[in-house]
PDB file of N, CA and C in Angstrom:
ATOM      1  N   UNK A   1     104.888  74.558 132.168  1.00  0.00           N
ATOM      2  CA  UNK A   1     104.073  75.501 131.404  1.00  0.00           C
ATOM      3  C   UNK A   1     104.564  76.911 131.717  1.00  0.00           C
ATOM      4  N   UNK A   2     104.683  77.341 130.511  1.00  0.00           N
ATOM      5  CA  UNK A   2     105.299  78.921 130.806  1.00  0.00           C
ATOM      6  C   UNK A   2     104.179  80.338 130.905  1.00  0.00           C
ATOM      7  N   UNK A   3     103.351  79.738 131.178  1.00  0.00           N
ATOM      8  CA  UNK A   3     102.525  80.712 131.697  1.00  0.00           C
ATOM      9  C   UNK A   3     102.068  80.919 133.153  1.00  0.00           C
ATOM     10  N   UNK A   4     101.719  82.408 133.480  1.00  0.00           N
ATOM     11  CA  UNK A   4     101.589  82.032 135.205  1.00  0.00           C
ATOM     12  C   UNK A   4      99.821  82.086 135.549  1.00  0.00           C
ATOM     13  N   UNK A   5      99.853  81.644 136.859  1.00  0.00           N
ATOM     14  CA  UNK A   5      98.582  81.876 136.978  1.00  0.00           C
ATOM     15  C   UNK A   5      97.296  83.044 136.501  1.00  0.00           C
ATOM     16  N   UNK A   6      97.686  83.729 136.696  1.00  0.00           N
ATOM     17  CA  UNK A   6      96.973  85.397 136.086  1.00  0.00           C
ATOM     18  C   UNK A   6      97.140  84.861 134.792  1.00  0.00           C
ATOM     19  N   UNK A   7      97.957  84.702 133.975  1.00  0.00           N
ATOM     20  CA  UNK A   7      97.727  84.521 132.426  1.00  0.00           C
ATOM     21  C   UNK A   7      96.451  83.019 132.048  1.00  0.00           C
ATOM     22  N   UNK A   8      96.803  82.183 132.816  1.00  0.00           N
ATOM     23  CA  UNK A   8      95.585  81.113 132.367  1.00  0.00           C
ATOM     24  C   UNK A   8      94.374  81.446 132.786  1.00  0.00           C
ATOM     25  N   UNK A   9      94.280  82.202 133.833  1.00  0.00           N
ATOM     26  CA  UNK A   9      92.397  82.580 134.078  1.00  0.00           C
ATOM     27  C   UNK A   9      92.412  83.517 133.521  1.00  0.00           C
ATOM     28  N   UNK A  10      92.731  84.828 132.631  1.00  0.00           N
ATOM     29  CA  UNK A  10      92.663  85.511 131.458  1.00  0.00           C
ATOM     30  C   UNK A  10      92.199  84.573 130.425  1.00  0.00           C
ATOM     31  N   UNK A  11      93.297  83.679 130.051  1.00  0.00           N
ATOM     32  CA  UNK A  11      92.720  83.139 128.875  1.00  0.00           C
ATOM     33  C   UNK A  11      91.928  82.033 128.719  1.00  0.00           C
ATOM     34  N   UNK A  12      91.728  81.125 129.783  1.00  0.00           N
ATOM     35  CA  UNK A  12      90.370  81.027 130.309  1.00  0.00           C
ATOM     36  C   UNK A  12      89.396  81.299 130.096  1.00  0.00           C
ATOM     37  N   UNK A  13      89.030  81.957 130.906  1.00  0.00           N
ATOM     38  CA  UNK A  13      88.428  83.442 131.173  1.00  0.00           C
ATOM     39  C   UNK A  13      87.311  83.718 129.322  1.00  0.00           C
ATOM     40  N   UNK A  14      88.406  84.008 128.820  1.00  0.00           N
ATOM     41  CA  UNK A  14      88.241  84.851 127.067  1.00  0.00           C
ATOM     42  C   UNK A  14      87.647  83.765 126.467  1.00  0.00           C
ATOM     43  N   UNK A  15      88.488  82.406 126.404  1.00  0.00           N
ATOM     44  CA  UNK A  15      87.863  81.666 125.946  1.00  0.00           C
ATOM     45  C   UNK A  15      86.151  81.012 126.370  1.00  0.00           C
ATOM     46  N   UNK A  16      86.242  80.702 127.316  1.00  0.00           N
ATOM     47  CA  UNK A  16      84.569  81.271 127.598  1.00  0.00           C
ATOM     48  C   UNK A  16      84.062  81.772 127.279  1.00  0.00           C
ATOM     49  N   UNK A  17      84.348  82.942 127.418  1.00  0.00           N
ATOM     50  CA  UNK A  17      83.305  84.557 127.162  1.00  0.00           C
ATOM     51  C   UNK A  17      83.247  84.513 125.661  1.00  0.00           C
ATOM     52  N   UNK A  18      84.288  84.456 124.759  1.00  0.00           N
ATOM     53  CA  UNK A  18      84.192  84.399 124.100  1.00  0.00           C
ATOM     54  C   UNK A  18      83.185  83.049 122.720  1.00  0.00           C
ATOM     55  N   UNK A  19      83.596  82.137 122.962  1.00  0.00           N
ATOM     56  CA  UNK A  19      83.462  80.478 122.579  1.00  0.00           C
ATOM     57  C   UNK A  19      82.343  79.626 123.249  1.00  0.00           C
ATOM     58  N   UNK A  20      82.529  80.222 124.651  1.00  0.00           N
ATOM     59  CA  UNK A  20      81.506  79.318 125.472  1.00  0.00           C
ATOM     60  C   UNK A  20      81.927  77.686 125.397  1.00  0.00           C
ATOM     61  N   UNK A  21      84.002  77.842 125.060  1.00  0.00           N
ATOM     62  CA  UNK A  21      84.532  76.757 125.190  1.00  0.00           C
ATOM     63  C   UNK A  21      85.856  76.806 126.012  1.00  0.00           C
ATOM     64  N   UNK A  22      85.871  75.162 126.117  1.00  0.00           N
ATOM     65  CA  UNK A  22      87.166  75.310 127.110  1.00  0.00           C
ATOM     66  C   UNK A  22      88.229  75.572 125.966  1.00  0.00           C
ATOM     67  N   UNK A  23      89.890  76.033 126.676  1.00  0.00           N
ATOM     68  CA  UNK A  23      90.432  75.929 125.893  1.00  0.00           C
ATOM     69  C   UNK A  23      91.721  75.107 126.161  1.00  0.00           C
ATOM     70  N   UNK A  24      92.374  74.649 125.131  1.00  0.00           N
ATOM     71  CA  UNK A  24      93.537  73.716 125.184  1.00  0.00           C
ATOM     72  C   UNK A  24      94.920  74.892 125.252  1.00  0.00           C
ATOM     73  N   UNK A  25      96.253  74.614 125.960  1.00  0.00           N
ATOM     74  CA  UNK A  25      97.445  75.142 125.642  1.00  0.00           C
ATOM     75  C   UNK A  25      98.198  74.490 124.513  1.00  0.00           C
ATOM     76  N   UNK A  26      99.013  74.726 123.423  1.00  0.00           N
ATOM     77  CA  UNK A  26      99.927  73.640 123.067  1.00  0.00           C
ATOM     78  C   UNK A  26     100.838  74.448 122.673  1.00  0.00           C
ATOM     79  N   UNK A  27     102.403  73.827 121.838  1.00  0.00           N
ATOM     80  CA  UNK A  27     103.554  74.355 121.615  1.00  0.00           C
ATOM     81  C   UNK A  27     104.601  74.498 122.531  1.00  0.00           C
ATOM     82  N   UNK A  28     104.888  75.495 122.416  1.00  0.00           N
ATOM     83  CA  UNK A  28     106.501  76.201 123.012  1.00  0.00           C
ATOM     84  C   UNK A  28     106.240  76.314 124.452  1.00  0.00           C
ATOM     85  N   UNK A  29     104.648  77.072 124.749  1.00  0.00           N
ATOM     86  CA  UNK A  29     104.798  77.515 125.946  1.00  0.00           C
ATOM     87  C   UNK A  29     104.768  76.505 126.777  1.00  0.00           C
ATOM     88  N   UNK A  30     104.514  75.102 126.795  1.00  0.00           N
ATOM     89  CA  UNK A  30     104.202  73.978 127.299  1.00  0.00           C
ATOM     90  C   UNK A  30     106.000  73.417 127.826  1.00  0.00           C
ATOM     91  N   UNK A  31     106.700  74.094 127.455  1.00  0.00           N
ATOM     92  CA  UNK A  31     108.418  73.589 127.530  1.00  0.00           C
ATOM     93  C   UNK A  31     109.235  74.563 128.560  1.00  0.00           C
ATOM     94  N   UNK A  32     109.155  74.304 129.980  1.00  0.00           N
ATOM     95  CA  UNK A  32     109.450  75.413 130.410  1.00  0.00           C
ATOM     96  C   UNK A  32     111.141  75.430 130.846  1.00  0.00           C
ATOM     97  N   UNK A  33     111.845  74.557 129.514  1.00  0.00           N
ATOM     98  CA  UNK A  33     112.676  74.967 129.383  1.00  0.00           C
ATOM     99  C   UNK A  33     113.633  76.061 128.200  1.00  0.00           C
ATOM    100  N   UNK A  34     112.409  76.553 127.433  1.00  0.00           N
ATOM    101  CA  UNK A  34     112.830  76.981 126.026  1.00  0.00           C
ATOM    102  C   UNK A  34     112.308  78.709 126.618  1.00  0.00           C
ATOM    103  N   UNK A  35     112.366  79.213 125.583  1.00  0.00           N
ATOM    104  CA  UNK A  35     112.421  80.913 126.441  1.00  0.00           C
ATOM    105  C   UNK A  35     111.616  81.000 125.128  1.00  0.00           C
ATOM    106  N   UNK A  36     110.593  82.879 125.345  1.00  0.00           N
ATOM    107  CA  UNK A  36     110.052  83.192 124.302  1.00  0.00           C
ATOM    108  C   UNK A  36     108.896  82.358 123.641  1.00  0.00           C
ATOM    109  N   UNK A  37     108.350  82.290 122.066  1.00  0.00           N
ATOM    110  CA  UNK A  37     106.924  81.654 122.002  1.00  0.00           C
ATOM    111  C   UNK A  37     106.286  82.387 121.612  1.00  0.00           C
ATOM    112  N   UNK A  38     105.578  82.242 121.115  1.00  0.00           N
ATOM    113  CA  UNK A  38     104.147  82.836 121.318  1.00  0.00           C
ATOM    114  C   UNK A  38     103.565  81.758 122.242  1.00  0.00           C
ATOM    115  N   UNK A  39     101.847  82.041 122.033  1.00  0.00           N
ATOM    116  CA  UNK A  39     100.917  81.389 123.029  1.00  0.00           C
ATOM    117  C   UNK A  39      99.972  81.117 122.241  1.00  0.00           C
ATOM    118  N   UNK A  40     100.014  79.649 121.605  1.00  0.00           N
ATOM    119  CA  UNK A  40      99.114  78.467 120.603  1.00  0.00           C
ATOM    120  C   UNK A  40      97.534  78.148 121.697  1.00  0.00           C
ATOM    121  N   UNK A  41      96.674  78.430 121.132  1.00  0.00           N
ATOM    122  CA  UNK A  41      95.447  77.869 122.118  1.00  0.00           C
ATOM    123  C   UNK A  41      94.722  77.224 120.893  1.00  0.00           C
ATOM    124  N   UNK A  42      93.995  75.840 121.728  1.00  0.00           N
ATOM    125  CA  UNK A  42      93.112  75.506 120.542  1.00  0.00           C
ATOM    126  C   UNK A  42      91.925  75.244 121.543  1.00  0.00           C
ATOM    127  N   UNK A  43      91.371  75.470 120.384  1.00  0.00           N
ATOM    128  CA  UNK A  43      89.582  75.603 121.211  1.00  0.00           C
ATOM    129  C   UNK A  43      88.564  75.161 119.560  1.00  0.00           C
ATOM    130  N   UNK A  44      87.506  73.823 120.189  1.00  0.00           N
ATOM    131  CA  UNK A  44      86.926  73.411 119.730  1.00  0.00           C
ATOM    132  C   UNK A  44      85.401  74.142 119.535  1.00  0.00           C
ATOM    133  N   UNK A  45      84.956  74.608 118.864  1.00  0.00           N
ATOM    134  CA  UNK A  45      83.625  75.036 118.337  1.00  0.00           C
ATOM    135  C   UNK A  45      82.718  74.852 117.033  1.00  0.00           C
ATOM    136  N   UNK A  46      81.275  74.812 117.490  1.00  0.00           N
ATOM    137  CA  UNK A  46      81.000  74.930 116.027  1.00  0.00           C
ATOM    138  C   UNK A  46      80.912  75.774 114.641  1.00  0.00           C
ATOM    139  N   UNK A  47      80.828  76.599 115.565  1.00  0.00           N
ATOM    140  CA  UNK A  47      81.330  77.951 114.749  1.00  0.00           C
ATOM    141  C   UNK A  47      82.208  77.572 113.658  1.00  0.00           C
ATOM    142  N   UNK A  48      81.980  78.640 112.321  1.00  0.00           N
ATOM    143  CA  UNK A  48      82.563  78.072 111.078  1.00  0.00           C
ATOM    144  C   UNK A  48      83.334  79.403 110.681  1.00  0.00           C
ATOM    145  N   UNK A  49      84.228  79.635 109.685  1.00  0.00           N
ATOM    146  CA  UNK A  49      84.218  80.769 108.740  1.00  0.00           C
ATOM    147  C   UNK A  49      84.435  82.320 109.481  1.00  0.00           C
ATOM    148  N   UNK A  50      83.735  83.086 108.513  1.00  0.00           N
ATOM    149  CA  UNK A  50      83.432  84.178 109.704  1.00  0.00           C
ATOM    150  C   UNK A  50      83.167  84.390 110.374  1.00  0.00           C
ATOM    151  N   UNK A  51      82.157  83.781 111.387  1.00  0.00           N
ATOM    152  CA  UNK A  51      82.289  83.673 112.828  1.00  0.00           C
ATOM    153  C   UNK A  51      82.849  83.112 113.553  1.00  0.00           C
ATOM    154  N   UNK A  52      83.811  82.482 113.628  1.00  0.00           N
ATOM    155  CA  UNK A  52      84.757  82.273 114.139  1.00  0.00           C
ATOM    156  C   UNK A  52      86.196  82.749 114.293  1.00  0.00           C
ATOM    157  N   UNK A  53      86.121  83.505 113.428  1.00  0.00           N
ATOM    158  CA  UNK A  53      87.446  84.530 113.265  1.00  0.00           C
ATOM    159  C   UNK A  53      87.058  85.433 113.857  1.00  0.00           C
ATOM    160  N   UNK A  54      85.811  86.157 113.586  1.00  0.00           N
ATOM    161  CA  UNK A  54      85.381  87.194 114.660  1.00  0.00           C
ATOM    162  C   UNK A  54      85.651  87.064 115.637  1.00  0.00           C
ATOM    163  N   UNK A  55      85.374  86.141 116.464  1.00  0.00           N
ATOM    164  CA  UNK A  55      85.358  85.467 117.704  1.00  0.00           C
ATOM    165  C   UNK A  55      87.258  85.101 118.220  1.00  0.00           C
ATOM    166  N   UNK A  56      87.706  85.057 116.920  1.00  0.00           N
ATOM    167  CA  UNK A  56      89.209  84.734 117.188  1.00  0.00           C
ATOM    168  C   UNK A  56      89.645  85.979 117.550  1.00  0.00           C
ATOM    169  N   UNK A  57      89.614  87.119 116.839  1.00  0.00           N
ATOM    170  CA  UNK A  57      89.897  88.237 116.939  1.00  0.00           C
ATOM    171  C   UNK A  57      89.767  89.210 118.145  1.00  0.00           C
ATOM    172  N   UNK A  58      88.226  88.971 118.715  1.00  0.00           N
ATOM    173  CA  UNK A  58      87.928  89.497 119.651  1.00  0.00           C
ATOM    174  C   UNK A  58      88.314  88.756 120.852  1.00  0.00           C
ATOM    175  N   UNK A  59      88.713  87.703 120.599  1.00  0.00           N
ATOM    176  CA  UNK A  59      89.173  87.032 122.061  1.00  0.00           C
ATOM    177  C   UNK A  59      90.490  87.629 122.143  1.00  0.00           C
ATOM    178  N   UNK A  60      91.300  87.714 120.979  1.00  0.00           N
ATOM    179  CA  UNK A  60      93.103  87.818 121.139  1.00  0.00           C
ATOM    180  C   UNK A  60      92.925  89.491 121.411  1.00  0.00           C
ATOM    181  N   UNK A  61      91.724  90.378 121.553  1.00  0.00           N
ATOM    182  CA  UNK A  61      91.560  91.656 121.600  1.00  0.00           C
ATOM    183  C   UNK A  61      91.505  91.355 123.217  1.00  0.00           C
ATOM    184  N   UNK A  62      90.342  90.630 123.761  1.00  0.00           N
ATOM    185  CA  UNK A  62      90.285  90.548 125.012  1.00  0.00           C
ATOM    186  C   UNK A  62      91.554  90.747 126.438  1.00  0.00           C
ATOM    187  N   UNK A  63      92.305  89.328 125.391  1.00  0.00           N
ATOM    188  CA  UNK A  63      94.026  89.121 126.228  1.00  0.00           C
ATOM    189  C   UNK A  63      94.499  89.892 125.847  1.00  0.00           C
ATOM    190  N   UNK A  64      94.976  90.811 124.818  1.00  0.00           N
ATOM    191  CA  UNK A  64      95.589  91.782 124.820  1.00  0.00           C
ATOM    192  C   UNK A  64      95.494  92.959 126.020  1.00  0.00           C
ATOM    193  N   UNK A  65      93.757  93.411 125.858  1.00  0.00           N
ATOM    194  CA  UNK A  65      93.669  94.411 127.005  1.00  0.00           C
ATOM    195  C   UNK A  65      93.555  94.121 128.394  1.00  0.00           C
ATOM    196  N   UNK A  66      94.277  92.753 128.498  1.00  0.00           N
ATOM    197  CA  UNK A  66      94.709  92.061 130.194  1.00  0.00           C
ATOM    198  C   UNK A  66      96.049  92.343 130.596  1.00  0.00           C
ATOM    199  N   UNK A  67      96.915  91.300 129.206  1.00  0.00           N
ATOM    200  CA  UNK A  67      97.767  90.994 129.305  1.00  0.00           C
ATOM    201  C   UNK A  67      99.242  91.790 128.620  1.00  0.00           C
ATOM    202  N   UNK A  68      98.361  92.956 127.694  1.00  0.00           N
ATOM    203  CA  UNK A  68      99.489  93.276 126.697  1.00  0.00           C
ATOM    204  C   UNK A  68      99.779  92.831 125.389  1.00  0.00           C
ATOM    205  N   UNK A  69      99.948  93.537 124.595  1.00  0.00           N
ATOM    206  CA  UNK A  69     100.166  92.887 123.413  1.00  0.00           C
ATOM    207  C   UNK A  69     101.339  92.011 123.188  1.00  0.00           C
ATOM    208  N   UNK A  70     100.760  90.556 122.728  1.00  0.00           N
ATOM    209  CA  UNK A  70     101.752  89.164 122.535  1.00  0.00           C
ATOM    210  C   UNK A  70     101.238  88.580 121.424  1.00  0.00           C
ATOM    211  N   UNK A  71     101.998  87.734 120.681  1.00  0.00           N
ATOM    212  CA  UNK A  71     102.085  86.766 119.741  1.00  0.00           C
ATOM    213  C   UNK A  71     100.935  85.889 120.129  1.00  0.00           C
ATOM    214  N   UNK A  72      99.857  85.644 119.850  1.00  0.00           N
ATOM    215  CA  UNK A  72      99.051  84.588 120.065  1.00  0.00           C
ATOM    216  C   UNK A  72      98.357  83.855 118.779  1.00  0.00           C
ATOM    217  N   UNK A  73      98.138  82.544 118.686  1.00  0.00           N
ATOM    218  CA  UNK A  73      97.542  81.746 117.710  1.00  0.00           C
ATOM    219  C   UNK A  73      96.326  81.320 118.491  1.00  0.00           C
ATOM    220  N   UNK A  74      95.307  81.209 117.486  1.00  0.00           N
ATOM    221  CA  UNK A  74      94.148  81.069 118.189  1.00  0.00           C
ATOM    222  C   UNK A  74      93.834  79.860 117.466  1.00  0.00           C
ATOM    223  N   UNK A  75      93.767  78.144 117.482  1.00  0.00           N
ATOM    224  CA  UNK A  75      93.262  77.352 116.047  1.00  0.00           C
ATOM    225  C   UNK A  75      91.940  76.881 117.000  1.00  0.00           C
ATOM    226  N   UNK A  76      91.179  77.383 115.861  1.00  0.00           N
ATOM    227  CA  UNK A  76      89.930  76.699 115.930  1.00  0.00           C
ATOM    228  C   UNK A  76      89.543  75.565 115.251  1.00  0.00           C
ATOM    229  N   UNK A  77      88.852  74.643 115.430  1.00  0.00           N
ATOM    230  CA  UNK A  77      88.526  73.339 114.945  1.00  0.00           C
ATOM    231  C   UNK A  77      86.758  73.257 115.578  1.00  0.00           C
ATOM    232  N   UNK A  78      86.123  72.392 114.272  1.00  0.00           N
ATOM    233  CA  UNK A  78      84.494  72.150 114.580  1.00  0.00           C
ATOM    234  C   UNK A  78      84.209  70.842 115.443  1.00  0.00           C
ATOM    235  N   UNK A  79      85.657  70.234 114.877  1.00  0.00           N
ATOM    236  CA  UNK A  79      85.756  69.067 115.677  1.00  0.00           C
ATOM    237  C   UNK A  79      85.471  67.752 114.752  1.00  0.00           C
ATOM    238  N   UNK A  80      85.450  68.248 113.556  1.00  0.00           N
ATOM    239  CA  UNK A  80      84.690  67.131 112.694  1.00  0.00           C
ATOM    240  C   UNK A  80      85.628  66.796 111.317  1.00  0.00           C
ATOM    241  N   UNK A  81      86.435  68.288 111.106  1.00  0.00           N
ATOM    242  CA  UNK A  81      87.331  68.244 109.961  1.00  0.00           C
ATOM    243  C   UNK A  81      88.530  68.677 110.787  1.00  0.00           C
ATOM    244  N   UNK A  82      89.365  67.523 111.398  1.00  0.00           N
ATOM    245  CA  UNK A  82      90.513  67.716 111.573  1.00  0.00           C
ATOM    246  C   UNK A  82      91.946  67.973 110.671  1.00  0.00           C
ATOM    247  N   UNK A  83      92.444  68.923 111.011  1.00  0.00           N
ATOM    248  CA  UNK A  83      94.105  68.926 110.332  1.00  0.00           C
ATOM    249  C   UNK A  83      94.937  68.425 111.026  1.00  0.00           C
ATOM    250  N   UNK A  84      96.352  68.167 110.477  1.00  0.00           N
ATOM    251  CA  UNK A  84      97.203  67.666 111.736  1.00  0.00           C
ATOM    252  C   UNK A  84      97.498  68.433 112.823  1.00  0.00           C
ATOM    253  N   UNK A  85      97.467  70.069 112.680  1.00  0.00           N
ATOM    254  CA  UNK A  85      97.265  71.045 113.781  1.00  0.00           C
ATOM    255  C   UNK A  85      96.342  70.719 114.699  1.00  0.00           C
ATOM    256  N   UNK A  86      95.359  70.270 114.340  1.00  0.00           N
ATOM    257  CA  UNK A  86      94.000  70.043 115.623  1.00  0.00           C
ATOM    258  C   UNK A  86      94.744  69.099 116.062  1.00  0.00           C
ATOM    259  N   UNK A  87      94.913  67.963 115.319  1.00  0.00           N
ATOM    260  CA  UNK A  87      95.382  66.670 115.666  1.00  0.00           C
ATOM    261  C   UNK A  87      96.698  67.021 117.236  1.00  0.00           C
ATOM    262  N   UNK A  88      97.377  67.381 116.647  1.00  0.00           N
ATOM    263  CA  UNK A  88      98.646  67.959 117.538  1.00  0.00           C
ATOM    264  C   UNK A  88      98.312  68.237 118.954  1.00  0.00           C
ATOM    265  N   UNK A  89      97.061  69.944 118.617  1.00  0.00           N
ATOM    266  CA  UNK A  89      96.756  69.890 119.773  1.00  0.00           C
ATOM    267  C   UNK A  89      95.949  69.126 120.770  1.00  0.00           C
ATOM    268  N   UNK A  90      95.267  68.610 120.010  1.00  0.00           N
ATOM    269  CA  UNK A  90      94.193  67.538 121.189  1.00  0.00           C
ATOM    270  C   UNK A  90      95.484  66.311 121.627  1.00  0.00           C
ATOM    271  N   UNK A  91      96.203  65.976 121.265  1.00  0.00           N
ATOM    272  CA  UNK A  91      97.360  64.844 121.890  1.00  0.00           C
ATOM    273  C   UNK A  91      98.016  65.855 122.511  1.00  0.00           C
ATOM    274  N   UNK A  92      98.672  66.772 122.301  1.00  0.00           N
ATOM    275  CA  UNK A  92      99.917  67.291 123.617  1.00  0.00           C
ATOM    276  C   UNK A  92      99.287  68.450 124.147  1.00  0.00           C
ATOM    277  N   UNK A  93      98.190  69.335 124.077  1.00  0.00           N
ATOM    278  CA  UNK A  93      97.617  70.278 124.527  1.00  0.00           C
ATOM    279  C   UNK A  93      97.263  69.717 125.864  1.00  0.00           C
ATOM    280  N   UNK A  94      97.287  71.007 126.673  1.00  0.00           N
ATOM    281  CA  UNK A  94      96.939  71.105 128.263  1.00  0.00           C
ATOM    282  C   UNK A  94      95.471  72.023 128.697  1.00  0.00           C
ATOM    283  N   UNK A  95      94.829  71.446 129.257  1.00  0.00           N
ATOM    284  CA  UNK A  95      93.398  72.144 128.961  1.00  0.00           C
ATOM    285  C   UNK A  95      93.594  73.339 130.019  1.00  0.00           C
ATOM    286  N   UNK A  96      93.844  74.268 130.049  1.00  0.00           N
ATOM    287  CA  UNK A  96      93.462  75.310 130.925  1.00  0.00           C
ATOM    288  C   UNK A  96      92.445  75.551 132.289  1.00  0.00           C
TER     289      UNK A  96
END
């Protein structure tokens, strides 16, 4: 995993505060032989629509003012209408 400690209890951390959920890693950063990435998180809520983007927004606001501004994907899922993206991450995602 290409993230270091300080970066997962940040985003951690956000995801909590934010979601009041855990969150999953998946993608690139999970390969710590490939360089670069962004940083894919998926996090399950019920949250729908606009509140949940809010909530996307203000979390990737959160890590930003930790970590710096980076490439981050935030996929949210209710847990009930999966895509193959959710799908993806719940099989190779790493829970934080």
């Amino acid at each position: 995993m290409r993230l270091t400690p300080h970066e997962q209890a940040v985003i951690k951390a956000a995801s909590l505060a934010h979601f009041d959920a855990p969150v999953r890693l998946f993608g690139s950063r999970l390969v710590d032989t490939r360089r670069g990435g962004d940083i894919d998180l998926y996090i399950e809520s019920p949250l729908k629509g606009d509140q949940a983007f809010a909530r996307e927004l203000a979390m990737t606001a959160d890590i930003w003012r930790q970590l710096g501004e980076q490439k981050i994907d935030i996929v949210v899922s209710d847990g009930e209408h999966l895509l193959p993206i959710h799908e993806l991450a719940r099989q190779d995602g790493v829970w934080l």
